[in-house]
Protein backbone atom coordinates (compact mmCIF):
# COMPACT_ATOMS: atom_id res chain seq x y z
CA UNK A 1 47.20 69.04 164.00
CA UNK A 2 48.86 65.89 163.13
CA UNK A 3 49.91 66.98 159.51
CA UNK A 4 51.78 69.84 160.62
CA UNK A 5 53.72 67.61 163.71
CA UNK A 6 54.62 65.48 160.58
CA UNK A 7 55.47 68.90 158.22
CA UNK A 8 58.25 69.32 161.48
CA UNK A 9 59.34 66.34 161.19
CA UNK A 10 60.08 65.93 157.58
CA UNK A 11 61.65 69.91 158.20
CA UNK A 12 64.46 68.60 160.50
CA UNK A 13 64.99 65.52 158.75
CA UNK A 14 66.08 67.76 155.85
CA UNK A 15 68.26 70.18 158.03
CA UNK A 16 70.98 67.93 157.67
CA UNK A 17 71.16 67.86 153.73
CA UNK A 18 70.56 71.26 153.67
CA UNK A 19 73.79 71.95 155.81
CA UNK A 20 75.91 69.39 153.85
CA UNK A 21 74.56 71.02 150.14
CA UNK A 22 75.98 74.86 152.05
CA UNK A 23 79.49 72.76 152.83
CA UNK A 24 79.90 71.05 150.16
CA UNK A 25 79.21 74.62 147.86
CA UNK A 26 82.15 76.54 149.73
CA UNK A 27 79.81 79.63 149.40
CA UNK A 28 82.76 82.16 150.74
CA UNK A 29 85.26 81.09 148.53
CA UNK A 30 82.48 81.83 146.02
CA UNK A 31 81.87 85.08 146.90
CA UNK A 32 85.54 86.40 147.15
CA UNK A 33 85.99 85.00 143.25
CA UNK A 34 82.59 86.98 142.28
CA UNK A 35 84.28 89.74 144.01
CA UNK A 36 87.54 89.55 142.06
CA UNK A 37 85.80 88.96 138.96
CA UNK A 38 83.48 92.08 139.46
CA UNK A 39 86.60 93.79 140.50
CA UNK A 40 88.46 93.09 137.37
CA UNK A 41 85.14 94.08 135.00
CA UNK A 42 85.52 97.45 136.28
CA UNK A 43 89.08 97.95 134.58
CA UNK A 44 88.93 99.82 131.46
CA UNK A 45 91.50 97.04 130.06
CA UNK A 46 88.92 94.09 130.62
CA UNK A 47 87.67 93.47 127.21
CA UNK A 48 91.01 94.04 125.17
CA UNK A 49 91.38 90.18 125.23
CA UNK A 50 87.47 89.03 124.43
CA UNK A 51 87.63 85.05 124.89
CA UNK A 52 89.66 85.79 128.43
CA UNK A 53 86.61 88.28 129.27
CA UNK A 54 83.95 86.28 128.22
CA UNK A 55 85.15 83.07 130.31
CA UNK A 56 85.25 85.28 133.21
CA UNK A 57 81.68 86.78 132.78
CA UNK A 58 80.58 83.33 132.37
CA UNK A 59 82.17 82.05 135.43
CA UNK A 60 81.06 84.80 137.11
CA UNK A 61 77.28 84.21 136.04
CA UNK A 62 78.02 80.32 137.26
CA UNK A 63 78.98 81.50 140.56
CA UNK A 64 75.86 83.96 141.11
CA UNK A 65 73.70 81.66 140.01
CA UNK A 66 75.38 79.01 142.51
CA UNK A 67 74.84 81.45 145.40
CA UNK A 68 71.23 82.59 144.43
CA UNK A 69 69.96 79.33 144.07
CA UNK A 70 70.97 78.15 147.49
CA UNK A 71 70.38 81.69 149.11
CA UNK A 72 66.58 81.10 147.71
CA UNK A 73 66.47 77.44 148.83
CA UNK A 74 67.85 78.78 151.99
CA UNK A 75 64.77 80.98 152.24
CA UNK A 76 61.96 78.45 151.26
CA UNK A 77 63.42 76.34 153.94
CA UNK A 78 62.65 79.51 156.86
CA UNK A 79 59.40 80.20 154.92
CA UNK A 80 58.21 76.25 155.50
CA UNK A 81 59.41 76.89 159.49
CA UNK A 82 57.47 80.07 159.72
CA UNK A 83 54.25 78.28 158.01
CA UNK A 84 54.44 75.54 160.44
CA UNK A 85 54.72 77.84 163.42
CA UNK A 86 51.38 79.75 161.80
CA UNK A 87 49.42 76.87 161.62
CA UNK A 88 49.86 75.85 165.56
CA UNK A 89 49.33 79.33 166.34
CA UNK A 90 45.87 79.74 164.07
CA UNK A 91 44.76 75.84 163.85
CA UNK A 92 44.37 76.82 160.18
CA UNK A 93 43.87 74.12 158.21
CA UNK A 94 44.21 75.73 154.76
CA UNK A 95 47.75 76.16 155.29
CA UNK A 96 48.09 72.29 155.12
CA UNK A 97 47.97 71.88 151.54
CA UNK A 98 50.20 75.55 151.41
CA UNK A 99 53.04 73.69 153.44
CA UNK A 100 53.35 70.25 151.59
CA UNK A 101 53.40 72.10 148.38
CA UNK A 102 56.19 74.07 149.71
CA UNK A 103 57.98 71.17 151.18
CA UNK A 104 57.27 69.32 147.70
CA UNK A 105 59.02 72.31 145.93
CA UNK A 106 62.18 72.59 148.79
CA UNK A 107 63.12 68.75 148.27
CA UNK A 108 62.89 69.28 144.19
CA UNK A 109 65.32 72.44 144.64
CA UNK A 110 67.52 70.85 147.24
CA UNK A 111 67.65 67.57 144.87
CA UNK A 112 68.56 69.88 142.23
CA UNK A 113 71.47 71.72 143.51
CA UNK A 114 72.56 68.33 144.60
CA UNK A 115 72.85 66.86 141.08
CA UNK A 116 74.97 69.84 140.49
CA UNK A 117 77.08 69.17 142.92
CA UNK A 118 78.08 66.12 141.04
CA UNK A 119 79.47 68.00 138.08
CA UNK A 120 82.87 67.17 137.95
CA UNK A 121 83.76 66.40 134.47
CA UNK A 122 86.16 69.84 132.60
CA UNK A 123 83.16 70.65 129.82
CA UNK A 124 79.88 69.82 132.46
CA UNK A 125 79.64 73.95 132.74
CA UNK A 126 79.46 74.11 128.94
CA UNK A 127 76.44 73.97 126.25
CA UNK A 128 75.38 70.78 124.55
CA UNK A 129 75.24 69.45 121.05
CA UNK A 130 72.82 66.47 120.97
CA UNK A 131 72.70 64.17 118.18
CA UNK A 132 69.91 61.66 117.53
CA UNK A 133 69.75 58.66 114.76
CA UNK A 134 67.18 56.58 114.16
CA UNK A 135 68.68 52.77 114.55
CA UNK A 136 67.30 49.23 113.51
CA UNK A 137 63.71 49.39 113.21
CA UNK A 138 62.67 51.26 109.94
CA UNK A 139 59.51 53.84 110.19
CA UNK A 140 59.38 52.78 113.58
CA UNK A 141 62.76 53.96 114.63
CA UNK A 142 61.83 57.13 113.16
CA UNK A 143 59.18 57.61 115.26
CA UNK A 144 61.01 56.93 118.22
CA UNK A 145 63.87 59.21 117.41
CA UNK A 146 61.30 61.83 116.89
CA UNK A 147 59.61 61.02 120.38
CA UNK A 148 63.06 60.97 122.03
CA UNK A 149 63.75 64.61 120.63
CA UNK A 150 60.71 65.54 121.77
CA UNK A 151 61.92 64.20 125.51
CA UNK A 152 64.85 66.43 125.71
CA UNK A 153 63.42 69.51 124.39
CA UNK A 154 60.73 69.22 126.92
CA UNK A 155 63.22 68.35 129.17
CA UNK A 156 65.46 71.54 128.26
CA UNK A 157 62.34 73.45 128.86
CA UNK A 158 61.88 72.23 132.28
CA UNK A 159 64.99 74.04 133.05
CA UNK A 160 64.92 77.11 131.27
CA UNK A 161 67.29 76.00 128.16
CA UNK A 162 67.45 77.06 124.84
CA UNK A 163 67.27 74.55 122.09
CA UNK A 164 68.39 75.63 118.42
CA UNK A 165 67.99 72.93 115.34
CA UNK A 166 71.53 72.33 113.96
CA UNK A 167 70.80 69.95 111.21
CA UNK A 168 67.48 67.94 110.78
CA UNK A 169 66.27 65.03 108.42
CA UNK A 170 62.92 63.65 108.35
CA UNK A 171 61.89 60.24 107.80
CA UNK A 172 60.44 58.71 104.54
CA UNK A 173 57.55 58.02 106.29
CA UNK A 174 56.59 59.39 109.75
CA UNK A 175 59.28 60.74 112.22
CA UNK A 176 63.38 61.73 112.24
CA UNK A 177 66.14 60.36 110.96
CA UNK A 178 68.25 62.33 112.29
CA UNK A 179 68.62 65.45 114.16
CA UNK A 180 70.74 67.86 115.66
CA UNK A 181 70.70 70.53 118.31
CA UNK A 182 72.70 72.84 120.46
CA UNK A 183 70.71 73.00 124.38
CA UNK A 184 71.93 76.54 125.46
CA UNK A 185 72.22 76.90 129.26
CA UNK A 186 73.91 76.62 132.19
CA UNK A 187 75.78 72.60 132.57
CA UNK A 188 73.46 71.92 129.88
CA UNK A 189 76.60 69.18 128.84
CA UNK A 190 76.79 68.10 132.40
CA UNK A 191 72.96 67.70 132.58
CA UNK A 192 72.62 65.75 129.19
CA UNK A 193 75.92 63.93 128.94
CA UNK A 194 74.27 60.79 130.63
CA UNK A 195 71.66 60.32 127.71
CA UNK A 196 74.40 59.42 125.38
CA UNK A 197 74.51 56.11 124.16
CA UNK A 198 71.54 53.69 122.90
CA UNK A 199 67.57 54.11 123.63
CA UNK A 200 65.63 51.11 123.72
CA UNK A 201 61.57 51.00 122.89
CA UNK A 202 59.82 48.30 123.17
CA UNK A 203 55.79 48.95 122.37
CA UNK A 204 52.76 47.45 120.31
CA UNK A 205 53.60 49.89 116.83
CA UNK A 206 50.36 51.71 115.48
CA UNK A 207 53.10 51.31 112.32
CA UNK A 208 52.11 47.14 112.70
CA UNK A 209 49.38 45.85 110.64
CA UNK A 210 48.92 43.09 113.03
CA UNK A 211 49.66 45.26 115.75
CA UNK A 212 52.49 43.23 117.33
CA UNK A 213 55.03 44.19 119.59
CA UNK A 214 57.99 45.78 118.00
CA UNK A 215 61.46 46.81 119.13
CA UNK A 216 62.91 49.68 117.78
CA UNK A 217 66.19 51.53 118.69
CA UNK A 218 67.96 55.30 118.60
CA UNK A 219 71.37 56.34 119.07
CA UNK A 220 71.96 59.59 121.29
CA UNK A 221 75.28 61.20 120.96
CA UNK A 222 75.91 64.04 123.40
CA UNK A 223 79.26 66.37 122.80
CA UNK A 224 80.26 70.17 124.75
CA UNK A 225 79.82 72.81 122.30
CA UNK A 226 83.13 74.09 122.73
CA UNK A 227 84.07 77.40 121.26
CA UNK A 228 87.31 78.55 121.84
CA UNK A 229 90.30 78.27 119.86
CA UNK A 230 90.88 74.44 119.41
CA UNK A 231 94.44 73.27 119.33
CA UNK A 232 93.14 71.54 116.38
CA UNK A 233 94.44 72.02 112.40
CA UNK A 234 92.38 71.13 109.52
CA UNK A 235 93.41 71.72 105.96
CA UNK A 236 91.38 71.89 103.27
CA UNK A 237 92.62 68.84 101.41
CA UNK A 238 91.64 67.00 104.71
CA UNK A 239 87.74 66.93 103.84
CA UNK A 240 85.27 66.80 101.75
CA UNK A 241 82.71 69.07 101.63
CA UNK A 242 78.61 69.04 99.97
CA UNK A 243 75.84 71.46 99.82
CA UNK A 244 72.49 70.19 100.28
CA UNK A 245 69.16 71.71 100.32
CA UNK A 246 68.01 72.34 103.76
CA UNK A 247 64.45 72.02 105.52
CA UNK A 248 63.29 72.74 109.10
CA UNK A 249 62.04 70.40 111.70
CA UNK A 250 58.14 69.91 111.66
CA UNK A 251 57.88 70.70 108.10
CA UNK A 252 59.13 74.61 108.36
CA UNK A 253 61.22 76.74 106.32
CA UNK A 254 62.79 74.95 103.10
CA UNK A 255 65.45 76.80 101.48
CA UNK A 256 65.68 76.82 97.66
CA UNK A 257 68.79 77.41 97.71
CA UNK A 258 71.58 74.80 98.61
CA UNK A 259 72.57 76.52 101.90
CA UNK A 260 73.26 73.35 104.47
CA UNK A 261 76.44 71.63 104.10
CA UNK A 262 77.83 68.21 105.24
CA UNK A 263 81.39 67.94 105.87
CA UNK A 264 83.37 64.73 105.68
CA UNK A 265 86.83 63.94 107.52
CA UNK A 266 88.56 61.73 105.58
CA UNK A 267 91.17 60.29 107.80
CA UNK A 268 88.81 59.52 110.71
CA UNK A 269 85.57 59.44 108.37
CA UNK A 270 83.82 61.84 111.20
CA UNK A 271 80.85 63.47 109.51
CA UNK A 272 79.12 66.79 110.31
CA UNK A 273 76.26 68.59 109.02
CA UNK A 274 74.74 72.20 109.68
CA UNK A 275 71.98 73.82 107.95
CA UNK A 276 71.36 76.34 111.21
CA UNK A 277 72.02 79.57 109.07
CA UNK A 278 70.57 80.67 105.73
CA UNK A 279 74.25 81.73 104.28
CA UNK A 280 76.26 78.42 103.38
CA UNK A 281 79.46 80.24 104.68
CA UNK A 282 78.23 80.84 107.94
CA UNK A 283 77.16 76.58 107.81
CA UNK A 284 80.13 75.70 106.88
CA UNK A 285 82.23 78.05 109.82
CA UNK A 286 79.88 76.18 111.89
CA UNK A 287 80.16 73.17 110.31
CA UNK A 288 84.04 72.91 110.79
CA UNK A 289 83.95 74.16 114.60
CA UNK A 290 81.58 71.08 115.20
CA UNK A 291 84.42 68.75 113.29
CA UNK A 292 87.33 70.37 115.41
CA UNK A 293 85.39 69.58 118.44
CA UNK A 294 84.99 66.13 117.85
CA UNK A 295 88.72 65.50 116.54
CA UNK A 296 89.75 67.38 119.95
CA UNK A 297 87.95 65.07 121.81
CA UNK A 298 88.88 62.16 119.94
CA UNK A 299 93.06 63.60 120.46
CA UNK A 300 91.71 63.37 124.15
CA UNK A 301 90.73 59.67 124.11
CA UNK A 302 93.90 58.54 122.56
CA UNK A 303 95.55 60.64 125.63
CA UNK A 304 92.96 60.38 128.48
CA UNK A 305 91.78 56.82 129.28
CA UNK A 306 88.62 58.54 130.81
CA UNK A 307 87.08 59.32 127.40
CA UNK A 308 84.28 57.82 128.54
CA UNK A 309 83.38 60.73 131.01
CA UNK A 310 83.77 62.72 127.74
CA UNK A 311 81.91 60.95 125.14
CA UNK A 312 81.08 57.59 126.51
CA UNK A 313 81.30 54.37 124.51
CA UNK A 314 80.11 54.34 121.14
CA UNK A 315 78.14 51.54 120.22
CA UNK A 316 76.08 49.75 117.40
CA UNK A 317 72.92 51.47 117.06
CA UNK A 318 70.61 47.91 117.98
CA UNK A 319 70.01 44.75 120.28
CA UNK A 320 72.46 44.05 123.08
CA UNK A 321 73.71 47.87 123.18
CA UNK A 322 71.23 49.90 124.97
CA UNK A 323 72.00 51.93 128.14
CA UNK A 324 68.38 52.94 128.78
CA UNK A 325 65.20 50.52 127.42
CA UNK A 326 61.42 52.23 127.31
CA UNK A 327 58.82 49.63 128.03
CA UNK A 328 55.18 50.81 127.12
CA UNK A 329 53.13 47.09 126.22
CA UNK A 330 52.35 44.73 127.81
CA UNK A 331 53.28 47.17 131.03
CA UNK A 332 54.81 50.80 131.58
CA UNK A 333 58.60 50.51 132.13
CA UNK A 334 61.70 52.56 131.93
CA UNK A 335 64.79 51.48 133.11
CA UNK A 336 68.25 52.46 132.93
CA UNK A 337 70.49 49.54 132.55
CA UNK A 338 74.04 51.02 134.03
CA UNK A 339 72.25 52.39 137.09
CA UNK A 340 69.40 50.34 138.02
CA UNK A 341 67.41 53.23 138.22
CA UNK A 342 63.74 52.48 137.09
CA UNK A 343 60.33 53.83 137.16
CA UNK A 344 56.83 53.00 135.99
CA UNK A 345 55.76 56.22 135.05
CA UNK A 346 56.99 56.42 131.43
CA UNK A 347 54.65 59.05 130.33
CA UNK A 348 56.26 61.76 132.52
CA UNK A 349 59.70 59.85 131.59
CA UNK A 350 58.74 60.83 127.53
CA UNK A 351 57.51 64.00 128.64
CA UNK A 352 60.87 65.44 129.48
CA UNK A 353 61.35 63.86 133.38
CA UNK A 354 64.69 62.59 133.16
CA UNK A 355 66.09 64.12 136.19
CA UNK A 356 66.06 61.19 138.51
CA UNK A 357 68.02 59.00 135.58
CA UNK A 358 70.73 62.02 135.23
CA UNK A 359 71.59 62.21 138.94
CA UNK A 360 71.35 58.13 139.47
CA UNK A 361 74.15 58.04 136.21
CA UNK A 362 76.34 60.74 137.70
CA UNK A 363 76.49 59.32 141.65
CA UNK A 364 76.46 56.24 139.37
CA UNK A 365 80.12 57.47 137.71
CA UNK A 366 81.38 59.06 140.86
CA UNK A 367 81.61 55.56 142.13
CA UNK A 368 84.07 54.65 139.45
CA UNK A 369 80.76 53.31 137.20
CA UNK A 370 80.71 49.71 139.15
CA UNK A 371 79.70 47.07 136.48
CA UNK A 372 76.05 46.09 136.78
CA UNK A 373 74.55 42.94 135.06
CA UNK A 374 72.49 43.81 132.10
CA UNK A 375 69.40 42.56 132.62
CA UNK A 376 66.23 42.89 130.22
CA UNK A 377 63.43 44.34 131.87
CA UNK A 378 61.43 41.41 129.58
């Protein structure tokens, strides 16, 4: 059969990439550091020092994972061979559809492990606190911020994250006006990082009366939900500090108590907010790790001219800003304006498919992010 001469094909075209991904992952050197880290588990001693021993069962889940997933790729790929070599032995033709799935699935996996790969900044391995505010635009901006949060929890899904509502404000109308939430898994930070910045929609608003066309724009800001013990100081008479009722996204749980609690640096005018526990203690701890992480990071841009890679710029929240613009009248469009990278498919886009914008930004920054001409889809 012709497909499966062309299944063959397509097989030992991706041989190559499949041997460069196994290089380029230094698998032995891998194994020898699971190996030491199992080894030093075993010692009785191992959890006297907690943050030391939780670091090193993390790493060591990194690494396993690392191995697995290219052990199981590994596997699909001599699965695909061995389908192949059925179907010219049986003329089946019901393994046709069988093998391109397969192939469909190995070129997803390999493209996967290749993204991670890319991972080079210090907090990519960590979890992710995303921030979204609704920009210029008014009720429609809240809708949008509420459709973009529904993106990257769909997206967090997709890969098997965990996403936990930090802080959450509805708009007066329909949407968000702001949210926030951790994503819990593994380079969950190195994964989002490239969202952060300004999100452009351009659509005909059911919000319109006369149904024009209508712009409308949210701010994503995407930090590593850091943990440990920050080198970082903060007295009390270096913030203020307000309780506020607090209510759950979608309408849920509203406390009748004020529980949530919005802190405010006063030299750098940072602001925080948490209302993810019931106890306004327990906000406020959590609170005031969120503002140490920030003022850490902000220490490292006055040191580290490569904030960026942390952070990324900070810009207005409206025209002439945008990193990313989301086209849906007159046509479908979404395209990423630092990259290039575009597609017309902008319901799977909004439906959590940002994978081939998140590996475009990252070879995108591993080439020194080359300055690209801004140019409006319009």
């Amino acid at each position: 059969m012709i497909e499966l001469d062309n299944f063959k094909s397509t097989l030992n075209e991706l041989a190559k990439p499949l041997s460069e991904v196994k290089g380029a992952l230094n698998l032995d050197v891998k194994k020898n550091r699971i190996s030491e880290i199992d080894l030093a588990m075993q010692e009785p001693t191992f959890w006297n020092d907690v943050d030391k021993a939780n670091k090193l069962a993390r790493e060591s889940k990194i690494l396993k994972s690392e191995v697995s997933d290219f052990e199981r790729l590994s596997q699909t790929y001599e699965d695909i061979e061995t389908l192949i070599e059925m179907g010219y032995e049986t003329n089946d033709e019901s393994l046709v559809k069988e093998i391109e799935s397969e192939i469909k699935l190995f070129k997803d996996e390999l493209e996967e492990i290749h993204t991670k790969l890319l991972f080079s900044g210090e907090y990519d391995a960590e979890n992710a606190v995303v921030s979204i505010f609704a920009g210029s635009g008014g009720t429609e901006s809240c809708d949008w911020a509420s459709i973009l949060y529904r993106m990257y929890t769909r997206f967090a899904e997709r890969k098997g994250f965990k996403c936990t509502v930090i802080d959450f404000e509805e708009g007066d109308v329909v949407g968000i006006k702001t949210v926030v939430f951790r994503i819990e898994g593994e380079y969950a930070y190195g994964f989002m990082r490239s969202e952060n910045g300004v999100h452009r929609l351009v659509r005909m608003s059911p919000y319109n009366a006369q149904g024009k066309r209508e712009t409308s724009f949210v701010r994503c800001e995407v930090m590593p939900d850091l943990k440990e013990d920050l080198d970082i100081e903060i007295k009390d008479d270096e913030y203020e500090m307000t309780a506020y009722r607090s209510s759950g996204a979608g309408g849920q749980h509203i406390n009748k108590t004020s529980s949530a609690v919005r802190i405010v640096h006063k030299a750098t005018g940072i602001v925080v907010n948490c209302q993810e526990e019931r106890s306004q203690f327990q906000n406020k701890e959590k609170a005031l790790q969120m503002l140490k992480t920030k003022l850490y990071m902000l220490k490292k841009q006055q040191a580290d001219a490569k904030w960026s890679d942390i952070r990324g710029e900070v810009k207005e929240n409206g025209w002439g800003s945008q990193i990313r613009s989301y086209f849906l009248q007159p046509y479908r469009l979404v395209k990423d304006l630092r990259t290039g990278e575009e597609t017309s498919n902008s319901t799977a886009v909004l439906d959590g498919d940002i994978d081939r914008f998140i590996s475009a930004y990252l070879k995108w920054q591993q080439l020194g992010c080359p300055d690209r001409k801004a140019v409006d889809a319009e």
